[in-house]
C-alpha atoms as a PDB file:
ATOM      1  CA  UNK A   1      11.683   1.891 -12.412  1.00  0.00           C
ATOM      2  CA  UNK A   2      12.818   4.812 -14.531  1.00  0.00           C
ATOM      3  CA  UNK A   3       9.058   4.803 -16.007  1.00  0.00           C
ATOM      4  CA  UNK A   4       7.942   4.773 -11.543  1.00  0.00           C
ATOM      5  CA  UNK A   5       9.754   7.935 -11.398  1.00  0.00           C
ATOM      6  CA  UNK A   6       8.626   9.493 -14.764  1.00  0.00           C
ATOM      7  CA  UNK A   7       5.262   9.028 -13.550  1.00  0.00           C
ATOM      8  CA  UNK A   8       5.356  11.331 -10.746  1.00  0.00           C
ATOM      9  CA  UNK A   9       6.614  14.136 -13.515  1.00  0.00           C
ATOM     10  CA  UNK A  10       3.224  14.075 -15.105  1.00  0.00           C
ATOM     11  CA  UNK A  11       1.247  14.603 -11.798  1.00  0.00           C
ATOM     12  CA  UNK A  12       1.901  18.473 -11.388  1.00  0.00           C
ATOM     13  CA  UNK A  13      -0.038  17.896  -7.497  1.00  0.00           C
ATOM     14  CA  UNK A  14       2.050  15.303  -6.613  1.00  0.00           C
ATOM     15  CA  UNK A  15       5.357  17.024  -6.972  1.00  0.00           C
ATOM     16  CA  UNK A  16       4.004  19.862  -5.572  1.00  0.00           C
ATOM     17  CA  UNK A  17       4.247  18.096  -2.533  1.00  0.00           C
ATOM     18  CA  UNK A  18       7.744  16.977  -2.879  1.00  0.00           C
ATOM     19  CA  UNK A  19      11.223  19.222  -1.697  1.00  0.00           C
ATOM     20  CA  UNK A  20      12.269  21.011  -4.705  1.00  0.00           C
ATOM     21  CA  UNK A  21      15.461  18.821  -4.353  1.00  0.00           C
ATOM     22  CA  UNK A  22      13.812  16.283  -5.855  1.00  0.00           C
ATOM     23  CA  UNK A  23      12.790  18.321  -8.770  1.00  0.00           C
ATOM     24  CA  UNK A  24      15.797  17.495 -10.905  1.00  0.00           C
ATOM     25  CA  UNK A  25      16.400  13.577  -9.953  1.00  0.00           C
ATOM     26  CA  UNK A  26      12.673  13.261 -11.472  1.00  0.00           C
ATOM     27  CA  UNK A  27      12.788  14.885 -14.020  1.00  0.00           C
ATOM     28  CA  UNK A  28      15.851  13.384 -15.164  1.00  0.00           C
ATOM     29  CA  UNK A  29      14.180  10.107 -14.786  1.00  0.00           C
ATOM     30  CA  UNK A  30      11.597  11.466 -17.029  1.00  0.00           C
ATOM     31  CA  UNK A  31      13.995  12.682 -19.434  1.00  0.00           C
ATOM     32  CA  UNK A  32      15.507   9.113 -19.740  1.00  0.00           C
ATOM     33  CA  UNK A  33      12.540   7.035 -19.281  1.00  0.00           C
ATOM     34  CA  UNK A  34      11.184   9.007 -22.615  1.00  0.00           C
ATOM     35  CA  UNK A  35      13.961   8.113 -24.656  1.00  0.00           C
ATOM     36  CA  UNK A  36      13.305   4.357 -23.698  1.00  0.00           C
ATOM     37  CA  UNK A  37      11.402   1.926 -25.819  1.00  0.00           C
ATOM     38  CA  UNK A  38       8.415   0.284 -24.803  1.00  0.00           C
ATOM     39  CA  UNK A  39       9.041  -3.040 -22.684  1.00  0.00           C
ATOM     40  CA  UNK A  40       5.641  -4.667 -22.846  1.00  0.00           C
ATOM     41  CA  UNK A  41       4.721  -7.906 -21.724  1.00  0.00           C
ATOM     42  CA  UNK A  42       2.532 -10.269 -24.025  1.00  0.00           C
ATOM     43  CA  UNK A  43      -0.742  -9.291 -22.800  1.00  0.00           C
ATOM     44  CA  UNK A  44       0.193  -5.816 -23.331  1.00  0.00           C
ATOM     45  CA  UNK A  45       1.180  -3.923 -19.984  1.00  0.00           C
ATOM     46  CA  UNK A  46       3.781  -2.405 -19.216  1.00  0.00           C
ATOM     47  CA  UNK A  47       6.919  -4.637 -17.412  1.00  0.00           C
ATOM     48  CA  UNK A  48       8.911  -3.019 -15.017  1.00  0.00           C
ATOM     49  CA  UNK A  49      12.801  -3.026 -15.150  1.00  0.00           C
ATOM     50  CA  UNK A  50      13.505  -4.174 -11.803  1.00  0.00           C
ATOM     51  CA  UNK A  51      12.054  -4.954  -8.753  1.00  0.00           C
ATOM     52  CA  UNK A  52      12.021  -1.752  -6.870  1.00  0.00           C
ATOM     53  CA  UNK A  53      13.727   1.796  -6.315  1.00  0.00           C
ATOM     54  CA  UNK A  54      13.884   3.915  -3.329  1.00  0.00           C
ATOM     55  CA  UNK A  55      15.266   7.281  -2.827  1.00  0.00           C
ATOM     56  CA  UNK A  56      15.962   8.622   0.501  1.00  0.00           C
ATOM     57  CA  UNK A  57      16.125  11.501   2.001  1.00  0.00           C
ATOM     58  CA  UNK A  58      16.131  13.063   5.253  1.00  0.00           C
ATOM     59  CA  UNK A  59      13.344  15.250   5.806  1.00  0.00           C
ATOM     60  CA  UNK A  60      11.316  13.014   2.728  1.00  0.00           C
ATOM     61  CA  UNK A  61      11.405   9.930   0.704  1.00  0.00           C
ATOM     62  CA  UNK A  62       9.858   9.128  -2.887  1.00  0.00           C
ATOM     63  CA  UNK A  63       9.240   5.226  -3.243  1.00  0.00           C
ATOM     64  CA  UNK A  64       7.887   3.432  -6.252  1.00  0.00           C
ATOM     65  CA  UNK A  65       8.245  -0.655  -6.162  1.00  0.00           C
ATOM     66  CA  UNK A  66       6.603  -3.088  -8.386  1.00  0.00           C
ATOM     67  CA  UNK A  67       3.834  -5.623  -6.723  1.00  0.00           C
ATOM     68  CA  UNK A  68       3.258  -8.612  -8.758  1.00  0.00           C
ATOM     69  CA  UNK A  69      -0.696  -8.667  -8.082  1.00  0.00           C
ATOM     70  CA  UNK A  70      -3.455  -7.718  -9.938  1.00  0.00           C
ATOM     71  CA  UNK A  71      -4.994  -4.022  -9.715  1.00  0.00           C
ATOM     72  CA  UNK A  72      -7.664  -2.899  -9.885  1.00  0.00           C
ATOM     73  CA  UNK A  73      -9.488  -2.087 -13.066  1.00  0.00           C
ATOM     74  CA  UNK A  74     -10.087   1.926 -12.802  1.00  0.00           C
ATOM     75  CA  UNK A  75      -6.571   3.761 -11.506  1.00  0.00           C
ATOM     76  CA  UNK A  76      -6.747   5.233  -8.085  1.00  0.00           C
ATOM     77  CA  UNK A  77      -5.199   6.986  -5.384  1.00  0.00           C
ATOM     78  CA  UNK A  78      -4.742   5.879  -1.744  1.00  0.00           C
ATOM     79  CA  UNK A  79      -3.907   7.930   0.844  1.00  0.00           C
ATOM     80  CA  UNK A  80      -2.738   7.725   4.680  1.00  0.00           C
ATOM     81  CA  UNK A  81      -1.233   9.523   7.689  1.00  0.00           C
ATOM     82  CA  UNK A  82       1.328  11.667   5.872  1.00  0.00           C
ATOM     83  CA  UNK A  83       0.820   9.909   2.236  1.00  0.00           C
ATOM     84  CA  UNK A  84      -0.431  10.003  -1.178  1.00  0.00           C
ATOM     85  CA  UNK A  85      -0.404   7.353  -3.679  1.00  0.00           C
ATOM     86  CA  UNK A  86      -1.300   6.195  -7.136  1.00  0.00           C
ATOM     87  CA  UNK A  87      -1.949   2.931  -8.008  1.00  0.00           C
ATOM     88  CA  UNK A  88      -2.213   1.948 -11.859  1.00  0.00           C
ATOM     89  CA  UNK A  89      -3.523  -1.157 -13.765  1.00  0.00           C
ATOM     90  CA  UNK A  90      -1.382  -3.318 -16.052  1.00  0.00           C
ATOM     91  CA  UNK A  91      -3.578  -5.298 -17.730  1.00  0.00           C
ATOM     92  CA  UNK A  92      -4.268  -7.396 -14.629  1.00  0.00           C
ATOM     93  CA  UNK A  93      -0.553  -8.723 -15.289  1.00  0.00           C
ATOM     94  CA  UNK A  94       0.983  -6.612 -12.246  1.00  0.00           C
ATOM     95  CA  UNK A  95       0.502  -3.265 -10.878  1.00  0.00           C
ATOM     96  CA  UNK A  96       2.458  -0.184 -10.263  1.00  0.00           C
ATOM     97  CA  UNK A  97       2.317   1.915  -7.243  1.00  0.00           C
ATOM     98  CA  UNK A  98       3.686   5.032  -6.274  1.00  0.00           C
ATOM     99  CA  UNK A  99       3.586   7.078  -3.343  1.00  0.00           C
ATOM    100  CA  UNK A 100       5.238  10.121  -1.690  1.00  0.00           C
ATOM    101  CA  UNK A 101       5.535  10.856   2.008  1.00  0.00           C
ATOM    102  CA  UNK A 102       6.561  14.214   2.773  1.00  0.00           C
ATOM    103  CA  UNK A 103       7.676  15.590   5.744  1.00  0.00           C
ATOM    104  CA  UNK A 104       8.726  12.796   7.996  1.00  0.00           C
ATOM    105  CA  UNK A 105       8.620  14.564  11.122  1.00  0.00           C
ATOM    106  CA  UNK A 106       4.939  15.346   9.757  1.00  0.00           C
ATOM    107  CA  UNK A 107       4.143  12.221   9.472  1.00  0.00           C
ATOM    108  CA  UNK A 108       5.549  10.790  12.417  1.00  0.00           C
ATOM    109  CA  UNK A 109       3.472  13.135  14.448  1.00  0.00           C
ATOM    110  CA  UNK A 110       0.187  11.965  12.644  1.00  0.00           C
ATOM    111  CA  UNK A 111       1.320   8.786  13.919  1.00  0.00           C
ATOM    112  CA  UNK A 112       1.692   9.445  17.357  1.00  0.00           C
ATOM    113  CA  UNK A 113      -2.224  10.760  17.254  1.00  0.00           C
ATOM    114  CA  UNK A 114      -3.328   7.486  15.732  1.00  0.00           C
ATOM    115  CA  UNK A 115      -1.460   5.791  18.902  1.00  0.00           C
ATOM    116  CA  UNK A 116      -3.167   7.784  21.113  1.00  0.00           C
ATOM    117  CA  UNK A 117      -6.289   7.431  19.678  1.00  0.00           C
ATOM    118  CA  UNK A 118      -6.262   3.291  19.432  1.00  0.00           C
ATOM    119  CA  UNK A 119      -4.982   3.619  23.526  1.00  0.00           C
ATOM    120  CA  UNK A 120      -7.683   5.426  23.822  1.00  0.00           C
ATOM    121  CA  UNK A 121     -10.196   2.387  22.456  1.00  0.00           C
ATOM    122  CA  UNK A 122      -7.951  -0.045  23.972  1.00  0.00           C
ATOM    123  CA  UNK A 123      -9.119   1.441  27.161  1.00  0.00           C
ATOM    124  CA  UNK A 124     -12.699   1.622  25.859  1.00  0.00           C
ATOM    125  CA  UNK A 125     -12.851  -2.288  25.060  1.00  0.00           C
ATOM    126  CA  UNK A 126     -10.631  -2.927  28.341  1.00  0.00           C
ATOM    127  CA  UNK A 127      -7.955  -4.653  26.859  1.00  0.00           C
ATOM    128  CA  UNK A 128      -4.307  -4.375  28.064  1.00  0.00           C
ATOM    129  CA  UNK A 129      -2.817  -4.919  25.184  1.00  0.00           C
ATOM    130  CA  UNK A 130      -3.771  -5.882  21.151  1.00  0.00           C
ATOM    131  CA  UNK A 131      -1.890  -7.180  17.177  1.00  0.00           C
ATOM    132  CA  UNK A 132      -1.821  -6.289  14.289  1.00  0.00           C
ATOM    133  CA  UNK A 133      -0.443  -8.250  11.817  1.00  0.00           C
ATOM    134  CA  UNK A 134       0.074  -7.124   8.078  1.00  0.00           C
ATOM    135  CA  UNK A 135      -2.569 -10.390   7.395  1.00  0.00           C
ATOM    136  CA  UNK A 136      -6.390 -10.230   6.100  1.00  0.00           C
ATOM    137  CA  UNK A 137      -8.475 -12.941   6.223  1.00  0.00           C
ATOM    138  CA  UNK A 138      -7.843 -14.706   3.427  1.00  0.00           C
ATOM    139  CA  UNK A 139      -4.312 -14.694   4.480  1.00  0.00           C
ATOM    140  CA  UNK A 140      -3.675 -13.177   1.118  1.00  0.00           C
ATOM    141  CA  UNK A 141       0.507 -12.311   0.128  1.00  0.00           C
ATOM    142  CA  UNK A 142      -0.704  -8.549  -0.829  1.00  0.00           C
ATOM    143  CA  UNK A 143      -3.350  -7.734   0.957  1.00  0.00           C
ATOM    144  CA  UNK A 144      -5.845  -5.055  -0.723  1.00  0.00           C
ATOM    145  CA  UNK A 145      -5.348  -1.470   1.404  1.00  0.00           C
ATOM    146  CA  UNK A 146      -8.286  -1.873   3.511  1.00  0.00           C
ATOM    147  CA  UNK A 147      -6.542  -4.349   4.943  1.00  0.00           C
ATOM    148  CA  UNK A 148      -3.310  -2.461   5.921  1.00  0.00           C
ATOM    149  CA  UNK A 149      -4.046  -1.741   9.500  1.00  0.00           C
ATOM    150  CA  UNK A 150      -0.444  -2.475  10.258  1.00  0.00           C
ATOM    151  CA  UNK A 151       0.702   0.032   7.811  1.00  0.00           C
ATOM    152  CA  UNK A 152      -2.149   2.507   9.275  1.00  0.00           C
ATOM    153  CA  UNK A 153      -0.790   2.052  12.755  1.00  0.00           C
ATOM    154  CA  UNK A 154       2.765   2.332  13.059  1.00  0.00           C
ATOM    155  CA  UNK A 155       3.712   3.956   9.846  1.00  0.00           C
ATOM    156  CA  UNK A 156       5.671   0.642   9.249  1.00  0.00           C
ATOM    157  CA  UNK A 157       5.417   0.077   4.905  1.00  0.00           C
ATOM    158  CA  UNK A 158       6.993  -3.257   4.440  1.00  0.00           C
ATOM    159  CA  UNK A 159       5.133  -6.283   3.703  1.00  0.00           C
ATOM    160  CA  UNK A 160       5.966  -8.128   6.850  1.00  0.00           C
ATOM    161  CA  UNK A 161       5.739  -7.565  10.155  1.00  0.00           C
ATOM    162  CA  UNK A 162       3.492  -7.752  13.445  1.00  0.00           C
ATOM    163  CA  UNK A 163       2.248  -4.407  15.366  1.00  0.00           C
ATOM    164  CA  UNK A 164       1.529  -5.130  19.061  1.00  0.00           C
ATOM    165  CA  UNK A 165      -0.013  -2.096  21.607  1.00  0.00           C
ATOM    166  CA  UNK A 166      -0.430  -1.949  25.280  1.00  0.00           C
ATOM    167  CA  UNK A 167      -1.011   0.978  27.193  1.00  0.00           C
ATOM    168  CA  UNK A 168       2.425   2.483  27.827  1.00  0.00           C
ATOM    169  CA  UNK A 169       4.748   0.147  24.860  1.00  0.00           C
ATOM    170  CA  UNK A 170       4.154   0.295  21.004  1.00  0.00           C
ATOM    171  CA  UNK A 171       6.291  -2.396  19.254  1.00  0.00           C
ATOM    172  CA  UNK A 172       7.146  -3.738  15.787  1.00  0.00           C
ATOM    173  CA  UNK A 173       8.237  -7.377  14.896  1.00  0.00           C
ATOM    174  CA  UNK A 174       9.209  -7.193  11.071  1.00  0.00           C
ATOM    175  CA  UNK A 175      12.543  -9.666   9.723  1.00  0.00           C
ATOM    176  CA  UNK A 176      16.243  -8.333   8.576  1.00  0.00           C
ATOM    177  CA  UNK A 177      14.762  -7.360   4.876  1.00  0.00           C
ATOM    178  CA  UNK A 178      13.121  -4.518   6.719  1.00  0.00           C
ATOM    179  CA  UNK A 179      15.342  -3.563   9.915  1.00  0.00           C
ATOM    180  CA  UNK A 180      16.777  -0.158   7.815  1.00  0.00           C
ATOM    181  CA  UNK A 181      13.063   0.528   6.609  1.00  0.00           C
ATOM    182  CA  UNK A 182      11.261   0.288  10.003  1.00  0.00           C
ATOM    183  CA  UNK A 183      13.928   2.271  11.304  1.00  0.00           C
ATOM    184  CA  UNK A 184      13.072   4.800   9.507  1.00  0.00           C
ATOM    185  CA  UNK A 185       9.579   5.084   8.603  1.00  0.00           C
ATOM    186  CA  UNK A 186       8.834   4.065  13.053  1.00  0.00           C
ATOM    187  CA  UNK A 187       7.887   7.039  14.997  1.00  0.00           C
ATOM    188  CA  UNK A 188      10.187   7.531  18.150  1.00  0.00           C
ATOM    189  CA  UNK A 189       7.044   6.254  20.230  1.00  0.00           C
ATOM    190  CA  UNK A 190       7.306   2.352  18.598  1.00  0.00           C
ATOM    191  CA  UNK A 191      10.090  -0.270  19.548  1.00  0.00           C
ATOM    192  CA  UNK A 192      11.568  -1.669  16.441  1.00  0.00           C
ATOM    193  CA  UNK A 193      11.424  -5.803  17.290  1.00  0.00           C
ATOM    194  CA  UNK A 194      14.059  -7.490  15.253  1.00  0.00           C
ATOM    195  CA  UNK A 195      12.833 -10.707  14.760  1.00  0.00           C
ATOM    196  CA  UNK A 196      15.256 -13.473  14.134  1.00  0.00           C
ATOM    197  CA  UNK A 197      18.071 -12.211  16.235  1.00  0.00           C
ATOM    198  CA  UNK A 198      18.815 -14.040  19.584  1.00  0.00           C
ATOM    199  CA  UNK A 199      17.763 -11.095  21.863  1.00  0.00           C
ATOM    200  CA  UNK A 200      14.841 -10.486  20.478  1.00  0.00           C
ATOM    201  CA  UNK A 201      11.524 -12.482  21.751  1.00  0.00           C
ATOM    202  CA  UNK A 202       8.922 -13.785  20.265  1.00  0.00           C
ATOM    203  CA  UNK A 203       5.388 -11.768  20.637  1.00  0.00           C
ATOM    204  CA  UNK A 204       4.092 -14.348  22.860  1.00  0.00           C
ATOM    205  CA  UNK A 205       6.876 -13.973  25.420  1.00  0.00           C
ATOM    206  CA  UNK A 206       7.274 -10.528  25.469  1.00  0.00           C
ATOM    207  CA  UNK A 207       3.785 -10.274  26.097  1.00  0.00           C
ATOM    208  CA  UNK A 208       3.753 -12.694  29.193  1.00  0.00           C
ATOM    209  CA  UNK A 209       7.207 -10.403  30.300  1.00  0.00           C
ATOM    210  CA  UNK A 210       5.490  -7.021  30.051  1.00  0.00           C
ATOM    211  CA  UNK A 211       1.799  -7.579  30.891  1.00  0.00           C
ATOM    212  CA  UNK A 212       0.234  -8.647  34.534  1.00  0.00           C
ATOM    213  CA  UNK A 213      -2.056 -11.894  35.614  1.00  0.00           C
ATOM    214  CA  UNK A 214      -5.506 -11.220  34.966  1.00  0.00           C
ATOM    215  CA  UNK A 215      -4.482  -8.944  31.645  1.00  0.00           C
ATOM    216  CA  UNK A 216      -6.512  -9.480  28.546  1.00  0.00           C
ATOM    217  CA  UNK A 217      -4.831  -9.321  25.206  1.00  0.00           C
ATOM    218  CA  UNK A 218      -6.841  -8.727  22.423  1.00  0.00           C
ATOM    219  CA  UNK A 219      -7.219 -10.263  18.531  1.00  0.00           C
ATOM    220  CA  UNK A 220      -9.131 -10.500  15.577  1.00  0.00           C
ATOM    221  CA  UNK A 221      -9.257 -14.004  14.914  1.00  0.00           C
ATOM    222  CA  UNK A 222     -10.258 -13.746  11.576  1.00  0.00           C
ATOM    223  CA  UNK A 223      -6.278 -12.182  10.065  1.00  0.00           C
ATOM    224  CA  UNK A 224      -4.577 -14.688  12.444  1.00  0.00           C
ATOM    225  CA  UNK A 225      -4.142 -18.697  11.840  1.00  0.00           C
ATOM    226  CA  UNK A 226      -4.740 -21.328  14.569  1.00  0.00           C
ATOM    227  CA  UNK A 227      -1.390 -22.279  15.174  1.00  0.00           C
ATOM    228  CA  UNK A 228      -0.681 -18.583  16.030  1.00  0.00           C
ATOM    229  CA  UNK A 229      -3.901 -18.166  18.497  1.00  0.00           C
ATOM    230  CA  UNK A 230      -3.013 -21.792  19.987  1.00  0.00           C
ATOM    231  CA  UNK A 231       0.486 -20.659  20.907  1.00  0.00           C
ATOM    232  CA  UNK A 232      -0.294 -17.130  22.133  1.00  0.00           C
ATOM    233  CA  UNK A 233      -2.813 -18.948  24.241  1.00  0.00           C
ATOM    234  CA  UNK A 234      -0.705 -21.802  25.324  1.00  0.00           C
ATOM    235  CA  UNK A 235       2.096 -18.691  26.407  1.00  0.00           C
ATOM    236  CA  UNK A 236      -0.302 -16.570  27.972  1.00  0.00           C
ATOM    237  CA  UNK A 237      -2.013 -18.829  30.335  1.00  0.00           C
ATOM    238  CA  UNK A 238       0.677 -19.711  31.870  1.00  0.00           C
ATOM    239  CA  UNK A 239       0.450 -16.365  33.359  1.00  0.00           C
ATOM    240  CA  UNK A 240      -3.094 -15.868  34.175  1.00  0.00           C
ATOM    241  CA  UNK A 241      -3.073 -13.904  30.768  1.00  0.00           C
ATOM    242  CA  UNK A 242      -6.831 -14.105  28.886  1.00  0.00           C
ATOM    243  CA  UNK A 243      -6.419 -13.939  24.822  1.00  0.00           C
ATOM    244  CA  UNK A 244      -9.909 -12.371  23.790  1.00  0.00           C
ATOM    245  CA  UNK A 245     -11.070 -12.830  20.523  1.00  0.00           C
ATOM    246  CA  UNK A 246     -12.822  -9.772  19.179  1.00  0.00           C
ATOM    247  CA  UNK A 247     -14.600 -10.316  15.948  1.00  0.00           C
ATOM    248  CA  UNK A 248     -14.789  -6.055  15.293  1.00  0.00           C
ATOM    249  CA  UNK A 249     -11.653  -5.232  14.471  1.00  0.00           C
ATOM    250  CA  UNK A 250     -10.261  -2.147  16.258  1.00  0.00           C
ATOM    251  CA  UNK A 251      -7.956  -0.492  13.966  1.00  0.00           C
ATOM    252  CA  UNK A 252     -11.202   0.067  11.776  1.00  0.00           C
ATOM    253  CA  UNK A 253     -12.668   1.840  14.670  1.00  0.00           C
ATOM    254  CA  UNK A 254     -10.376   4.699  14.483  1.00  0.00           C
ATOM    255  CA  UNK A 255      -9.184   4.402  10.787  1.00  0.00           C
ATOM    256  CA  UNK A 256     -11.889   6.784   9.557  1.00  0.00           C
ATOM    257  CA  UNK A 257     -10.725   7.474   5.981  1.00  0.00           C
ATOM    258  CA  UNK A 258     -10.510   3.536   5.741  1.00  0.00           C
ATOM    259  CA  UNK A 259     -10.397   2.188   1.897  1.00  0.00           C
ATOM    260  CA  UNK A 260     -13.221   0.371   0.511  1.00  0.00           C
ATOM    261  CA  UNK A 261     -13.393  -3.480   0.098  1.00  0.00           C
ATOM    262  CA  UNK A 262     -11.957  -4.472  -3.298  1.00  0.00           C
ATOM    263  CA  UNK A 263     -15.071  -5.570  -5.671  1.00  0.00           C
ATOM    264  CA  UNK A 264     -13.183  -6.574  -8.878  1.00  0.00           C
ATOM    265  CA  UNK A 265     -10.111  -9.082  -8.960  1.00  0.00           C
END
């Protein structure tokens, strides 16, 4: 994780962006993560030393976490509402990203726009309400960033969790490891849904609670499995609620600096 940090060091644009605050914590991580040997795994790449680090601040956050899935084969940078990130290859062993968001209140605001813009197409489509869930469809554990509508959104960057938009509500279903984390990172505009807990309902319910008979929810089938559309559909209709299954996903509508579609492994 030391090496995470150290990385940032050598990118002179990246910590331009960051608080000068932050200055000394990395480079101090780059001062120790130089005097550290190589740990390298028998293929060659580089291993990292734990699982993941986060720093927080108030006004801006540095993250850098391990993700045990194959990169891809040139290094890259990713970028959305609010933040910048490099991804490098390990020898197709696992991956390291890092990313900076700076400014929360920035970013936050960025978010609210991309609401308003997907109420906007929610309108155009007339749907009452539409999910996002973190899933692609492959129904892959890390799904590649073009994927990350969910992320794109809300703002929300854990690896779980379940966006769902009407016209007036924003709301985000995500399990205890994330509860802090959504917090956090979810503009004032979203609900924070903590699934799990007694209070909180399931998607399907809330929806038949909140939305009207003769309301159409919409979905792209293709990131959801059949047990979920058969229950949402066996909920809904009990209302007079129509599930419509739109094969166009919308978040790509409005998501115009969208990645591209992985073409290596």
């Amino acid at each position: 994780c030391l090496r995470a940090m150290a990385a940032i060091h050598r990118l002179p644009f990246l910590l331009a962006l960051l608080p000068p605050s932050l200055h000394a914590q990395i480079q101090k991580a780059h001062s120790a993560a130089s005097s550290m040997r190589p740990f390298a795994t028998p293929r060659g790449g580089l291993q990292t030393l734990a699982r993941g680090l986060r720093l927080r601040r108030r006004a801006s956050s540095i993250s850098a976490k391990a993700q045990p899935a194959e990169m891809s084969r040139i290094p890259g940078f990713t970028a959305s509402p609010g933040r910048l990130g490099l991804r490098v290859h390990m020898n197709g062993v696992r991956g390291l990203s890092v990313s900076a968001r700076v400014g929360t209140t920035g970013v936050k605001q960025d978010q609210d726009v991309t609401l308003a813009s997907f109420r906007q197409k929610l309108e155009k489509e007339a749907l009452d309400a539409y999910i996002i869930p973190t899933s692609d469809p492959h129904q892959s554990e890390y799904p590649p960033n073009c994927f990350a509508r969910r992320e794109f959104i809300s703002g929300f960057t854990g690896s779980a969790g379940t966006a769902v938009i009407t016209s007036s509500s924003a709301c985000l279903w995500t399990d205890g490891r994330y509860f802090l984390q959504a917090a956090d990172e979810l503009p004032e505009s979203w609900k924070l849904q903590k699934a799990g807990l007694p209070d909180t309902p399931k998607i399907s319910d809330w929806l038949k609670d909140n939305l009207k008979d003769g309301q159409k929810v919409g979905i792209d089938p293709f990131v959801h499995t059949v047990s979920e559309v058969a229950e949402l559909e066996s909920t809904l209709k009990t209302k007079g609620i129509e599930l419509v299954k739109i094969t166009k996903n919308l978040v790509d509508d409005i998501w115009d600096e969208q990645p591209s579609v992985p073409t290596t492994p």
